[in-house]
N, C-alpha and C. Protein backbone atom coordinates (compact mmCIF):
# COMPACT_ATOMS: atom_id res chain seq x y z
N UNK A 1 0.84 -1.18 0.00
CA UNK A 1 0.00 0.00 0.00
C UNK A 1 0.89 1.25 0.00
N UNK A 2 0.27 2.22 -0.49
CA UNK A 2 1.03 3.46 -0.59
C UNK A 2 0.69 4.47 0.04
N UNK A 3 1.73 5.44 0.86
CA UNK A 3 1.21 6.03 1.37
C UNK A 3 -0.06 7.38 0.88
N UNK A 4 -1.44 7.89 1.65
CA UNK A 4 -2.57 8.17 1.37
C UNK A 4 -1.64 9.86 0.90
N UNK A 5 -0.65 10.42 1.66
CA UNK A 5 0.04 11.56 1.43
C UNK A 5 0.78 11.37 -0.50
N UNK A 6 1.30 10.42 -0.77
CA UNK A 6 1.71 10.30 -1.82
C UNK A 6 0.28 10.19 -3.01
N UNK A 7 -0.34 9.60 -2.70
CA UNK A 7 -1.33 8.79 -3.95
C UNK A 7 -2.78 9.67 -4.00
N UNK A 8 -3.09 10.62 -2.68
CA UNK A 8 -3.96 12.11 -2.47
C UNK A 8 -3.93 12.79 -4.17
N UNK A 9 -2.76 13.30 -4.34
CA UNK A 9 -2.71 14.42 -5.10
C UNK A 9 -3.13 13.28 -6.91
N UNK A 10 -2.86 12.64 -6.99
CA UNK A 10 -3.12 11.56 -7.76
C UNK A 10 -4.31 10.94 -8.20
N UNK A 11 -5.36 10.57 -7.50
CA UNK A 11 -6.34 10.66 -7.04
C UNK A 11 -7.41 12.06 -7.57
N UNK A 12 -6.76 12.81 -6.65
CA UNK A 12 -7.68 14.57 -7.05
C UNK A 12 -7.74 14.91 -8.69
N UNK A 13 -6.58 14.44 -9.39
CA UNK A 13 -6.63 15.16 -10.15
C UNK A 13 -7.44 14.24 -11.59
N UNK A 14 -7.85 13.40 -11.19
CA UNK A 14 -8.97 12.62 -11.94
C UNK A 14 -10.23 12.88 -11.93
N UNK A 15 -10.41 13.08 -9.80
CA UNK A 15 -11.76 13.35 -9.12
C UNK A 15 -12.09 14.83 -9.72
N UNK A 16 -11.21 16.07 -9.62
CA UNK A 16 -11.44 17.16 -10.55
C UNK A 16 -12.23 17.33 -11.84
N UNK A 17 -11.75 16.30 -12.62
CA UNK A 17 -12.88 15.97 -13.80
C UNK A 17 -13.69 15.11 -14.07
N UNK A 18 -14.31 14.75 -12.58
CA UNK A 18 -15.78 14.28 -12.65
C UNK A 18 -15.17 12.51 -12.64
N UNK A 19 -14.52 12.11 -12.25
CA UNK A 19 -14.24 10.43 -11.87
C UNK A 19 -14.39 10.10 -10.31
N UNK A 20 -15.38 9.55 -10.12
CA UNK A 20 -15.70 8.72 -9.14
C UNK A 20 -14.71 8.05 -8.94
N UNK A 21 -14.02 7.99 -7.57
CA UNK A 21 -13.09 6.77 -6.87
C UNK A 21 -13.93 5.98 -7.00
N UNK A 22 -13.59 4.53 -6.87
CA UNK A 22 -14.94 3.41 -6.11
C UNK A 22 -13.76 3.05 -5.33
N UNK A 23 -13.83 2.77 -4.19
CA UNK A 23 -12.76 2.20 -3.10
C UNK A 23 -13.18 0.53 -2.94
N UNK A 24 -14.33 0.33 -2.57
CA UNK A 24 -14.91 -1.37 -2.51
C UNK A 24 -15.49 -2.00 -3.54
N UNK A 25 -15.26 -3.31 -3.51
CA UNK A 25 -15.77 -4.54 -4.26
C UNK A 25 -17.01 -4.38 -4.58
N UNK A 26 -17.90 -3.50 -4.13
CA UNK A 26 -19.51 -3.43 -3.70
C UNK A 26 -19.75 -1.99 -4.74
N UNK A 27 -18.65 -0.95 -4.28
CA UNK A 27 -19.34 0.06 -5.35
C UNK A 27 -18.72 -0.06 -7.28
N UNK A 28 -17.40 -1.37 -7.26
CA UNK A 28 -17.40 -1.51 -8.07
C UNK A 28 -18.79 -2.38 -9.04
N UNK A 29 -19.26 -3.21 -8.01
CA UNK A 29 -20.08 -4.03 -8.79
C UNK A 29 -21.76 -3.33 -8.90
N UNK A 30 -21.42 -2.18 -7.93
CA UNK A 30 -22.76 -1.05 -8.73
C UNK A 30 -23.01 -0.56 -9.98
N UNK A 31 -21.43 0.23 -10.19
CA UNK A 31 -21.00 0.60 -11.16
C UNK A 31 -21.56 -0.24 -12.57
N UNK A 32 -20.29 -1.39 -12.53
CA UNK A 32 -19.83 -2.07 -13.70
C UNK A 32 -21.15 -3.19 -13.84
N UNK A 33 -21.69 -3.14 -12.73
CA UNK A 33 -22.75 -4.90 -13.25
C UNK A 33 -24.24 -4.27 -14.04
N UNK A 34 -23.86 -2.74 -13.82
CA UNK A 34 -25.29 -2.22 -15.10
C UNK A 34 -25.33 -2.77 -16.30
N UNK A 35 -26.44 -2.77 -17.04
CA UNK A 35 -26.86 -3.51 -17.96
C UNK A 35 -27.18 -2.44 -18.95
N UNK A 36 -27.35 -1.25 -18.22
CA UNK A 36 -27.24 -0.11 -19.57
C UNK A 36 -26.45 0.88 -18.98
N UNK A 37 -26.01 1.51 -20.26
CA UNK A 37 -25.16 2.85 -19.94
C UNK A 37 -23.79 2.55 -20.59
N UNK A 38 -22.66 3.69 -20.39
CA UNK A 38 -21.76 3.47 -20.42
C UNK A 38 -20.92 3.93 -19.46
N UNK A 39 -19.59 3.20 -19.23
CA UNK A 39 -18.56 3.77 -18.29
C UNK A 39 -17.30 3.73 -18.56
N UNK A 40 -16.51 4.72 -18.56
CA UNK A 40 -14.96 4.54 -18.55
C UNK A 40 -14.17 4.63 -17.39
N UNK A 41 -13.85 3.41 -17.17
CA UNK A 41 -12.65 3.30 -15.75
C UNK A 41 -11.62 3.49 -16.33
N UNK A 42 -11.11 4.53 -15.33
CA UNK A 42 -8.89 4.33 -15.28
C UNK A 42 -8.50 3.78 -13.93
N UNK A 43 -7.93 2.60 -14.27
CA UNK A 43 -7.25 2.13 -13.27
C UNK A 43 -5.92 2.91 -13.08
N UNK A 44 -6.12 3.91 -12.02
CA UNK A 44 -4.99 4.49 -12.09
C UNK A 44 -3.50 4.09 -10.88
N UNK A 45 -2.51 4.89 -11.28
CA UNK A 45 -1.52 4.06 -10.59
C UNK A 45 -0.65 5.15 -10.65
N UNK A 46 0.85 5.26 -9.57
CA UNK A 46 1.81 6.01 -9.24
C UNK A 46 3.06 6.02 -10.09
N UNK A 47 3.05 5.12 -11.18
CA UNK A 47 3.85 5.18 -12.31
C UNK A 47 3.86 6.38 -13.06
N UNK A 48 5.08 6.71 -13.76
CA UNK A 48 4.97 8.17 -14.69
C UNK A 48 4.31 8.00 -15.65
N UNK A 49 3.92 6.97 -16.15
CA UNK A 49 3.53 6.63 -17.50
C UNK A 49 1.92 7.39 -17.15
N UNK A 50 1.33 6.61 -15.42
CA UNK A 50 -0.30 7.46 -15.42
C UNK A 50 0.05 8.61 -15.37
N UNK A 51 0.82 9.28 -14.73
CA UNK A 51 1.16 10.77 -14.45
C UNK A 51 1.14 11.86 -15.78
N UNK A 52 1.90 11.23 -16.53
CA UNK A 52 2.35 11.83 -17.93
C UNK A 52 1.22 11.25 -19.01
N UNK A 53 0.60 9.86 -19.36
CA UNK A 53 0.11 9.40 -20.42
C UNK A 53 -1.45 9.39 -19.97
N UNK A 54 -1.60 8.42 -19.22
CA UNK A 54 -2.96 7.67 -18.69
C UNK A 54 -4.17 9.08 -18.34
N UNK A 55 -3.61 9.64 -16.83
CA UNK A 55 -4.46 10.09 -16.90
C UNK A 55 -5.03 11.84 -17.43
N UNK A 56 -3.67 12.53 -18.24
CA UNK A 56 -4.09 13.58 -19.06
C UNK A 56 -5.02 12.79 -20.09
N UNK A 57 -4.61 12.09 -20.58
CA UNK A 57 -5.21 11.03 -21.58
C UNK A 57 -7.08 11.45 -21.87
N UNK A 58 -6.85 10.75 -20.55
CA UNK A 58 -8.48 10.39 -20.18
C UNK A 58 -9.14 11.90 -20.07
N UNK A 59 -8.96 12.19 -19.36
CA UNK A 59 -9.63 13.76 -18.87
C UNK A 59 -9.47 14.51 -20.68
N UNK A 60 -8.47 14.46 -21.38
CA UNK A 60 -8.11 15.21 -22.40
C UNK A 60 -9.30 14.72 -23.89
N UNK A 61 -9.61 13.50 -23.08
CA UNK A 61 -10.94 13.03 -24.52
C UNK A 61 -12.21 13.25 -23.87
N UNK A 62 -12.34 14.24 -23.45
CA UNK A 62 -13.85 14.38 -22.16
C UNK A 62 -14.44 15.73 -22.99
N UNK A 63 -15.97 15.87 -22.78
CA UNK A 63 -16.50 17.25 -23.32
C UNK A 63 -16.73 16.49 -25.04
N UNK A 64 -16.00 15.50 -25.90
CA UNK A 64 -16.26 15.52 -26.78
C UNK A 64 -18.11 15.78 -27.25
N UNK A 65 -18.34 15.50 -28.66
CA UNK A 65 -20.11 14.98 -28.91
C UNK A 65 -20.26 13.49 -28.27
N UNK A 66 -19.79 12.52 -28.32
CA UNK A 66 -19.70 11.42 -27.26
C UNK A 66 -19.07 11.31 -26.57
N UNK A 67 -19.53 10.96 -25.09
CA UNK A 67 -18.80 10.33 -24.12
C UNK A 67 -19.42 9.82 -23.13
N UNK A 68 -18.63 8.81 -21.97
CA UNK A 68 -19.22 8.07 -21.02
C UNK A 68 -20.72 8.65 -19.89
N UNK A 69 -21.40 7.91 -20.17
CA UNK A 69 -22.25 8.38 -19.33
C UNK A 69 -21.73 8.69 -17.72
N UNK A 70 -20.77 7.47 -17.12
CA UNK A 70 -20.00 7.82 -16.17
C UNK A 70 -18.92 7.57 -16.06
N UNK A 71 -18.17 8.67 -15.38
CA UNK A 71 -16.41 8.20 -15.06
C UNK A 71 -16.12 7.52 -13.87
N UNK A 72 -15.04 6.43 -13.60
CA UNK A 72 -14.92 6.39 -12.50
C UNK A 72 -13.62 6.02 -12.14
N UNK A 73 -12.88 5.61 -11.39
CA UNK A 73 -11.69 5.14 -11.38
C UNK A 73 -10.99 4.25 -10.28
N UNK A 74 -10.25 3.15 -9.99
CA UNK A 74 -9.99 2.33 -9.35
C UNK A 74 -8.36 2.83 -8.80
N UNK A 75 -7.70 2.77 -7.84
CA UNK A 75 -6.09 3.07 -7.91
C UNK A 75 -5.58 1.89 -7.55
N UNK A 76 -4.29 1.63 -8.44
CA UNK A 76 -4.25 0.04 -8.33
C UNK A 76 -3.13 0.74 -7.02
N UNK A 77 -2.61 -0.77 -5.97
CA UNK A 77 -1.71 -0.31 -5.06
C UNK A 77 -2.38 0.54 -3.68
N UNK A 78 -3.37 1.03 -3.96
CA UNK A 78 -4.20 1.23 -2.69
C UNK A 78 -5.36 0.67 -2.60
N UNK A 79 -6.48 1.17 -3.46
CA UNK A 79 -7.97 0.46 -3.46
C UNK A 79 -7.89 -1.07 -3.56
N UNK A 80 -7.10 -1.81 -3.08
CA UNK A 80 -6.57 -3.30 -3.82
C UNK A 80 -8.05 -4.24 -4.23
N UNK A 81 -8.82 -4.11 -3.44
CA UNK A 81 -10.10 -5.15 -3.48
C UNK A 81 -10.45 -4.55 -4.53
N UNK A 82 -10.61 -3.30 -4.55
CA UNK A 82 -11.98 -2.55 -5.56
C UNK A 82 -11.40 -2.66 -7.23
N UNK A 83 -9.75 -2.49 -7.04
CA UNK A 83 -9.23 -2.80 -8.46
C UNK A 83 -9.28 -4.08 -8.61
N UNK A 84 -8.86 -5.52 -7.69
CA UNK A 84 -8.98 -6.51 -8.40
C UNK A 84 -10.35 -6.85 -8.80
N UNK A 85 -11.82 -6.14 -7.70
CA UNK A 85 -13.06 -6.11 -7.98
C UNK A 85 -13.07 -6.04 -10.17
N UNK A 86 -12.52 -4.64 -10.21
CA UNK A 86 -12.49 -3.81 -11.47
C UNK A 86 -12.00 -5.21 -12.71
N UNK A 87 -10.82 -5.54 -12.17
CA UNK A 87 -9.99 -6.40 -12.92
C UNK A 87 -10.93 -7.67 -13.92
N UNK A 88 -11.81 -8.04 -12.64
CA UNK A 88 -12.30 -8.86 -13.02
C UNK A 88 -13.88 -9.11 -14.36
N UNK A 89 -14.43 -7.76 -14.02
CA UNK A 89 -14.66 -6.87 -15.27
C UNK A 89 -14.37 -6.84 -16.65
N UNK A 90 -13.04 -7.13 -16.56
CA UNK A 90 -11.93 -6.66 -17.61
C UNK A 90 -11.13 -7.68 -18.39
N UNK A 91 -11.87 -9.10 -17.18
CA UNK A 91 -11.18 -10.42 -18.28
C UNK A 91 -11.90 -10.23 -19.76
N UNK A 92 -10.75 -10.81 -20.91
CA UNK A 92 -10.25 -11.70 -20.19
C UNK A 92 -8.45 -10.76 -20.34
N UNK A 93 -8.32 -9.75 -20.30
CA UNK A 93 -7.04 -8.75 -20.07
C UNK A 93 -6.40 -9.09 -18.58
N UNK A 94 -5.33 -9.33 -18.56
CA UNK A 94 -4.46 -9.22 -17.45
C UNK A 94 -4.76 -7.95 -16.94
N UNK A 95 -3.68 -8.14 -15.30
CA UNK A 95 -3.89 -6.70 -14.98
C UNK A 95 -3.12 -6.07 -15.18
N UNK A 96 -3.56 -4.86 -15.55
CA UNK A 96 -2.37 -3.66 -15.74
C UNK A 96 -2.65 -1.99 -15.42
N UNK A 97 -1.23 -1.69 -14.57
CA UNK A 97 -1.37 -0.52 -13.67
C UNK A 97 -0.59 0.48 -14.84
N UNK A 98 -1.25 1.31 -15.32
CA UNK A 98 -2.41 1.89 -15.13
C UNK A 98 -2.98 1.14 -16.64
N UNK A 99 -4.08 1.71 -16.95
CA UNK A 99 -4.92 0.96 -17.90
C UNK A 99 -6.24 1.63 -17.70
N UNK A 100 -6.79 1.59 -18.82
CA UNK A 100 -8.36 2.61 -19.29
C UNK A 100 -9.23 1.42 -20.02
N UNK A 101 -10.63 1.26 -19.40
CA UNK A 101 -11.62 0.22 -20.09
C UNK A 101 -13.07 1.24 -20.60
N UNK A 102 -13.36 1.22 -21.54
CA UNK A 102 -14.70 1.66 -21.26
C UNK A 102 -15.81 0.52 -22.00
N UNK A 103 -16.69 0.32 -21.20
CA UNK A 103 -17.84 -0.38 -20.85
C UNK A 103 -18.78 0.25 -21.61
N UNK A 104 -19.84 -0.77 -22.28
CA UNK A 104 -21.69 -0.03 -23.00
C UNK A 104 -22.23 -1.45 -22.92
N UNK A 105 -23.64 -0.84 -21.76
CA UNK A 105 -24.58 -1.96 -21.57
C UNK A 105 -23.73 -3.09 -20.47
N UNK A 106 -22.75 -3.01 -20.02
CA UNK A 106 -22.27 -4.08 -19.20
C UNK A 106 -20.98 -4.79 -19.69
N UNK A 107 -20.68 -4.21 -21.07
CA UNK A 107 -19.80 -5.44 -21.59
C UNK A 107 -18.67 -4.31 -22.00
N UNK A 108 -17.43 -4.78 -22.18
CA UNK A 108 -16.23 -3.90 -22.15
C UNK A 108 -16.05 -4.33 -23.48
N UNK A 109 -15.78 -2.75 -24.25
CA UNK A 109 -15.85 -2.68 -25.90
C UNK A 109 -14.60 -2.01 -26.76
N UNK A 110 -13.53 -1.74 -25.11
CA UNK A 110 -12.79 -0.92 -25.65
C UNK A 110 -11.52 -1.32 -24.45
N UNK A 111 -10.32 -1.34 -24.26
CA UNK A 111 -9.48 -1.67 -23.31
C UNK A 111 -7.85 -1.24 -23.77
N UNK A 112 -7.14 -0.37 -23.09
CA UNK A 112 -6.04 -0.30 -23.45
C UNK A 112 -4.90 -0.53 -22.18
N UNK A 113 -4.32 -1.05 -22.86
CA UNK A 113 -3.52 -1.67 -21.42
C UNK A 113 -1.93 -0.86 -21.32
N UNK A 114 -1.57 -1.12 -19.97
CA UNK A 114 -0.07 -0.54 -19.56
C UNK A 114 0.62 -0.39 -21.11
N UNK A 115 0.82 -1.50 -22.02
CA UNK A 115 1.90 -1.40 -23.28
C UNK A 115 1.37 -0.69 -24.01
N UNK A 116 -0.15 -0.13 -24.19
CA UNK A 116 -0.70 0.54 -24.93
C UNK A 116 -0.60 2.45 -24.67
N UNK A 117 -0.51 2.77 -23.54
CA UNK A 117 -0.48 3.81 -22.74
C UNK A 117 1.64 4.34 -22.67
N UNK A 118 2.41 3.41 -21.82
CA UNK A 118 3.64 3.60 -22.03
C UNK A 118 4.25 4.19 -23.13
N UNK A 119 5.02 5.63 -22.98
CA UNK A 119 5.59 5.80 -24.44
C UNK A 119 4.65 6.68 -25.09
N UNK A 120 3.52 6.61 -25.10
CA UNK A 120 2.90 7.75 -26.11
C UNK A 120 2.05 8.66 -25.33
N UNK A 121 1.68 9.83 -26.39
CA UNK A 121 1.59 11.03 -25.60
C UNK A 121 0.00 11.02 -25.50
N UNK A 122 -0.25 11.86 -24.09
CA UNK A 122 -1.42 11.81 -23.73
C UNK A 122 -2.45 12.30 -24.80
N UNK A 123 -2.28 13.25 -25.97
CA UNK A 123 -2.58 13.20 -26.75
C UNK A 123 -2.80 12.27 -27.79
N UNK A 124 -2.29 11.12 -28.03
CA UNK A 124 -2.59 10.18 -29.09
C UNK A 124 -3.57 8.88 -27.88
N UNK A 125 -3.63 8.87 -26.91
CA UNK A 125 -4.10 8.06 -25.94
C UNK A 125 -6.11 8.68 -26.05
N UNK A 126 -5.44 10.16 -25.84
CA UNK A 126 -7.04 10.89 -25.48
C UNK A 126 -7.50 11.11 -27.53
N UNK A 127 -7.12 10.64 -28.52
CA UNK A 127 -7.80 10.61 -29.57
C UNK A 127 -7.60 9.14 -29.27
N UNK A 128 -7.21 8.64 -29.13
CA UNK A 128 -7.45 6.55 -29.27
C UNK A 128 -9.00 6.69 -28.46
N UNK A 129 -9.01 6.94 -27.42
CA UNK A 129 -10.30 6.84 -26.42
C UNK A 129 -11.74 7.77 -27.40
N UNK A 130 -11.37 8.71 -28.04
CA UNK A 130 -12.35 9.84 -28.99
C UNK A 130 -12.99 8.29 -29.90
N UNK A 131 -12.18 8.00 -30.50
CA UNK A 131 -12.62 7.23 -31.57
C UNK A 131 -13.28 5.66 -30.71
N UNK A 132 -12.98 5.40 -29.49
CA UNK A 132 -13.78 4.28 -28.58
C UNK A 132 -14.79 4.94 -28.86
N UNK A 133 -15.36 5.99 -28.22
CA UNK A 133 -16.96 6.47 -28.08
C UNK A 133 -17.52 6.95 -28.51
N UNK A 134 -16.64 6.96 -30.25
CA UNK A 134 -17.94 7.17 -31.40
C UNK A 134 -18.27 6.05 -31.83
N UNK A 135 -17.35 5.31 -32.01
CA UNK A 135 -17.72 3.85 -32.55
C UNK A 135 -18.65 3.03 -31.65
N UNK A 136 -18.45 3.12 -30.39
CA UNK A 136 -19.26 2.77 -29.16
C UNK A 136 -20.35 3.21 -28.50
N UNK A 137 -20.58 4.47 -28.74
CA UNK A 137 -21.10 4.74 -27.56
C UNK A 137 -22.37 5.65 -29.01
C-alpha cells in the first residue's frame, strides 16, 4: 500500500474531472454490473507513465459529442479489493497498472492496457479513447 500523502494528489486530479473513486468490491459491482449505460474506468496508478500518459489522456478526450455516461476510477496499489473487484470486469485482459476500459450496456468494448499507454503522448491516448466512443457509444 502506498502512502494516502503520496497517492492524495493523484487521485484529485482525476476526481477534478468528474471520476468517481470506487474504493470497494460493492461500489465496483454497482458501477460495472449495469446492464445499460456506459462507463470509462482508469485504473490508475503512481507510475509516470499514469502521471504523464494515462491520466491527461483520459480527462483530455472528455467534453467531446460522445462520451461516457460515467467516469470512475480504481487506484491500483491502494484500493486493492476494488481494483482486483475492477480487474475482473476486464477479463479476459491481465492486470495492468495503469490501464483505461470503457464499458456499454455491461460489456467492455474498448481496453487499453499498460503497453498501450507507455511511451505515447497523452494526446494520441485521449484521440485513441475519442474514436472508442464514437464507434461505441
Amino acid at each position: 500500500m502506498y502512502p494516502v500523502e503520496l497517492t492524495a494528489p493523484m487521485a484529485k486530479e482525476l476526481n477534478k474531472y468528474g471520476f468517481r473513486s470506487l474504493t470497494t468490491p460493492e461500489e465496483v459491482d454497482e458501477v460495472l454490473g449495469k446492464k445499460e449505460g456506459s462507463v470509462l474506468v482508469v485504473v490508475n496508478s503512481v507510475c509516470g507513465c499514469a502521471a504523464a500518459n494515462a491520466r491527461p489522456g483520459a480527462i483530455m478526450s472528455l467534453g467531446g459529442e460522445k462520451q461516457p455516461d460515467e467516469l470512475v476510477t480504481v487506484f491500483a496499489g491502494v484500493d486493492r479489493e476494488a481494483t482486483a473487484r475492477a480487474r475482473e470486469y476486464m477479463l479476459p485482459y491481465p492486470p495492468s497498472s495503469p490501464s483505461i476500459a470503457l464499458f456499454k450496456d455491461g460489456k467492455l468494448v474498448h481496453f487499453l492496457e499498460r503497453f498501450n499507454i507507455e511511451g505515447r503522448p497523452a494526446e494520441a491516448i485521449a484521440q485513441n479513447l475519442v474514436e472508442a466512443y464514437n464507434r461505441n457509444l
